[in-house]
Protein backbone atom coordinates (compact mmCIF):
# COMPACT_ATOMS: atom_id res chain seq x y z
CA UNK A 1 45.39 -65.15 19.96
CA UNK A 2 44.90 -65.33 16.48
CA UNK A 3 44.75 -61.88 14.50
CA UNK A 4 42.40 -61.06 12.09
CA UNK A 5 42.70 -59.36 7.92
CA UNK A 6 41.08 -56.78 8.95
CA UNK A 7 42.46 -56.05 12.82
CA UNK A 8 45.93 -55.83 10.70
CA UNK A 9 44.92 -53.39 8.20
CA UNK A 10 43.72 -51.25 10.60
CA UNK A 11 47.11 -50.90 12.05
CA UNK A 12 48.79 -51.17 8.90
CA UNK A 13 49.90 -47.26 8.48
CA UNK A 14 51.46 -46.96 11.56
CA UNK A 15 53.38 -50.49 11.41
CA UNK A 16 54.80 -48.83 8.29
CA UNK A 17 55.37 -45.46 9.08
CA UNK A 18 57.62 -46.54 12.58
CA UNK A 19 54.42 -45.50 15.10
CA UNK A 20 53.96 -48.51 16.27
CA UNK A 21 55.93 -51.62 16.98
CA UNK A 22 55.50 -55.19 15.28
CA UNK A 23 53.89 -57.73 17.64
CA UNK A 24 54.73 -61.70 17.36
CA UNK A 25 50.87 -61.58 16.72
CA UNK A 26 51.05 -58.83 13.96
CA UNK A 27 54.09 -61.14 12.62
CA UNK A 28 52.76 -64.50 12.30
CA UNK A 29 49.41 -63.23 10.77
CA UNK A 30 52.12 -61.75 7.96
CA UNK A 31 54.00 -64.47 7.68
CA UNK A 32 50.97 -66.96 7.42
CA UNK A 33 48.86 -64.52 5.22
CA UNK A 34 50.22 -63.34 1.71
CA UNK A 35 47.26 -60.84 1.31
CA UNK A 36 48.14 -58.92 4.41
CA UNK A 37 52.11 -59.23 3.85
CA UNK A 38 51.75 -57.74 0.44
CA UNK A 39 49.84 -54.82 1.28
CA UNK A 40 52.57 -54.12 4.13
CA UNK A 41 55.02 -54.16 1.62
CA UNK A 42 53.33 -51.76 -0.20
CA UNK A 43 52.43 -49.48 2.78
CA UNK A 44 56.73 -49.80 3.35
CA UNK A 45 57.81 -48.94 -0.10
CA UNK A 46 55.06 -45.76 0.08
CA UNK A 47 56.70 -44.29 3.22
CA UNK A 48 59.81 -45.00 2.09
CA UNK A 49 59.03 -42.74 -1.29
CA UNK A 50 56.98 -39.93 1.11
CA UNK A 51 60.53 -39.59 3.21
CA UNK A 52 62.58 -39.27 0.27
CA UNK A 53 60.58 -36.79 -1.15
CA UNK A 54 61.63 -32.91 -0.56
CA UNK A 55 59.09 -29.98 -0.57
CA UNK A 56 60.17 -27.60 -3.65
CA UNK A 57 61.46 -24.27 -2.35
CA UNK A 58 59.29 -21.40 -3.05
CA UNK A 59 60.30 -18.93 -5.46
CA UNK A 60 63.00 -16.32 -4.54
CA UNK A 61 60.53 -13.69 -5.64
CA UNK A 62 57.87 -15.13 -3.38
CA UNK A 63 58.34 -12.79 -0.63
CA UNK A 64 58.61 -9.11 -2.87
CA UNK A 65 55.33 -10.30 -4.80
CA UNK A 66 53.57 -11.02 -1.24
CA UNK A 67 54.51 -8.10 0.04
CA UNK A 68 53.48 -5.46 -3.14
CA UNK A 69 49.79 -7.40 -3.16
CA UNK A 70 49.15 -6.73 0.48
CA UNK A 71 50.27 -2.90 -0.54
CA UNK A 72 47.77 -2.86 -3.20
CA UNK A 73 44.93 -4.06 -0.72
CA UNK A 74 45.76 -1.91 1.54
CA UNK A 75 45.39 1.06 -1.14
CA UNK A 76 42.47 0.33 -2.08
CA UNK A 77 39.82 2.54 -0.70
CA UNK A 78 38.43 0.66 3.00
CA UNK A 79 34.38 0.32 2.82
CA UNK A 80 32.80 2.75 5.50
CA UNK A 81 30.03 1.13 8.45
CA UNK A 82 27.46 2.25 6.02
CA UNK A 83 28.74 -0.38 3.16
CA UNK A 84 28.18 -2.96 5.02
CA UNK A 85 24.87 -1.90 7.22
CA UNK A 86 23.40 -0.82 4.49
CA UNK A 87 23.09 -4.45 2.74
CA UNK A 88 21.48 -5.74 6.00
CA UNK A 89 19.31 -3.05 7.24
CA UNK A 90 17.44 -2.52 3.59
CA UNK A 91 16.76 -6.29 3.26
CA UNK A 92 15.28 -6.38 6.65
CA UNK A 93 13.33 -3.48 6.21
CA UNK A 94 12.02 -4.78 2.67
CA UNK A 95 11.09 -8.11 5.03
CA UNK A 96 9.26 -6.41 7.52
CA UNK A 97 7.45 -4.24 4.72
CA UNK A 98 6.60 -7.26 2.72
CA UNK A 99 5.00 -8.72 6.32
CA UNK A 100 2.38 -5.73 6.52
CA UNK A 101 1.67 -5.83 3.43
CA UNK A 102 0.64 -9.58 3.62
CA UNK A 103 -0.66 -9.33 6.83
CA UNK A 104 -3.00 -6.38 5.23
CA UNK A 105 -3.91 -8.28 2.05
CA UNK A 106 -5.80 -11.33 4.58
CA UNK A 107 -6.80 -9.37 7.26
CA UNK A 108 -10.54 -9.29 8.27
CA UNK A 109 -12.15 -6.09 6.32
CA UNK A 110 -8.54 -5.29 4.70
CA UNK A 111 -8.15 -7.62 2.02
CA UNK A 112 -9.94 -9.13 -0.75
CA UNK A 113 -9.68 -12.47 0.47
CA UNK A 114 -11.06 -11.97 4.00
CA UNK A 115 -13.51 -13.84 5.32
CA UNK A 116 -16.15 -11.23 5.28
CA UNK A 117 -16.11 -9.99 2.36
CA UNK A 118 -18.81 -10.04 -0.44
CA UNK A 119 -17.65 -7.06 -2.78
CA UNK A 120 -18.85 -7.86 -6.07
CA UNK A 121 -17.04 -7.46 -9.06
CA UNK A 122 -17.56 -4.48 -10.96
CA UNK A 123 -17.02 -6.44 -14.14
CA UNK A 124 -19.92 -8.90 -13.01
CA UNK A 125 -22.68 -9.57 -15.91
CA UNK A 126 -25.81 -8.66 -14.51
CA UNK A 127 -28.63 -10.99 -15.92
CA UNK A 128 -31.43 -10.49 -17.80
CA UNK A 129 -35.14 -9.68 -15.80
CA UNK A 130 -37.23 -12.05 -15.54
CA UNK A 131 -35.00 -14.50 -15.43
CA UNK A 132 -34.05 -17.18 -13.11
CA UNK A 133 -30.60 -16.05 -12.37
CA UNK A 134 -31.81 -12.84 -12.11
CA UNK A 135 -34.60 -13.42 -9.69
CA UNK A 136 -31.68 -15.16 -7.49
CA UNK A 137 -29.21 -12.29 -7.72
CA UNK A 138 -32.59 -9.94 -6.51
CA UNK A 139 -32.93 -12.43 -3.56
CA UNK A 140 -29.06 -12.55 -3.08
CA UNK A 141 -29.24 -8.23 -2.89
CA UNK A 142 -32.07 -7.86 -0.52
CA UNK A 143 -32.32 -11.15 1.53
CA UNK A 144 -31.87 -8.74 4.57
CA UNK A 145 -35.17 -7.04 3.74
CA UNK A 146 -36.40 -10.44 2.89
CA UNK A 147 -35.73 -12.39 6.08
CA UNK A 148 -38.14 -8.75 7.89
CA UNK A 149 -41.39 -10.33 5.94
CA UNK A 150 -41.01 -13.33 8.40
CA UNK A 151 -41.51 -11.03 10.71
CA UNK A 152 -44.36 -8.90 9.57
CA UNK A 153 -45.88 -12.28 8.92
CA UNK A 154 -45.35 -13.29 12.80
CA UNK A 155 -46.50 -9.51 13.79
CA UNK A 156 -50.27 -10.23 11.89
CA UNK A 157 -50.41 -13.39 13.13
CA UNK A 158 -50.36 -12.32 16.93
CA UNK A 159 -52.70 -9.74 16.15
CA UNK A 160 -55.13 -11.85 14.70
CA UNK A 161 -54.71 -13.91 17.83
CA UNK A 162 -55.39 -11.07 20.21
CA UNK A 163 -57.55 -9.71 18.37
CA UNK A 164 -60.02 -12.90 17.88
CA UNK A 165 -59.39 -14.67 21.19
């Protein structure tokens, strides 16, 4: 079986860190490919450098330093349950708050933007009499009493029927 580039430098780091053992496959792909063999060379020398190297020691005043800062935290005055309710519980209420007063603002007879609602501006121009738009804005006003004519005009038509059969 044959080994491919890329089946080799998939197992590369462990060949060269001592994980895993060299297979006659693993070594003839090496020996037939320079590529490959060069890059294991490479992986070698970098473990090699990683085991020589030593971790510095930490400094002998590490410990006294350490120990003084976790004095000073501990000094320092502990935040109460209310610190850290308080944070919470206002920004929910200022949520549920800002919810009614949406839900208040589009509601049907609440808001100015409910369906319903024909409030004219106070700020309207009213138009001049006699005039077109103001003939409209008359008819727009009282179409209510308008639409009852119809009906006095039905009314004296049935009593001109009954009355002249």
């Amino acid at each position: 079986m044959v080994m491919k580039c890329e089946e080799i430098r998939e197992v590369m780091p462990d060949l060269a860190s001592g994980l895993m053992a060299m297979t006659p496959e693993i070594g003839g792909h090496l020996a037939d490919c320079g590529a490959c063999a060069g890059k294991m060379e490479e992986f070698r020398r970098t473990m090699a450098l990683l085991d020589e190297w030593k971790a510095p020691e930490p400094s002998p005043y590490f410990d006294v330093r350490l120990q003084a800062r976790l004095r000073e935290e501990m000094a320092k005055p502990q935040a109460g349950w209310a610190t850290w309710f308080r944070r919470p519980v206002l920004a929910a209420a200022l949520t549920v708050l800002m919810g009614i007063g949406v839900g208040l603002f589009f509601t049907k007879g609440g808001g100015i933007y409910s369906p319903g609602n024909n409030v004219v501006a106070d700020s309207e121009v009213q138009a001049e009499p006699g005039t077109a738009v103001s003939d409209l804005q008359a008819l727009e006003k009282n179409h209510d009493l308008y639409s009852d004519f119809d009906l006095l005009d039905d009314l004296e038509v049935q009593r001109d029927v009954v009355a002249n059969p």
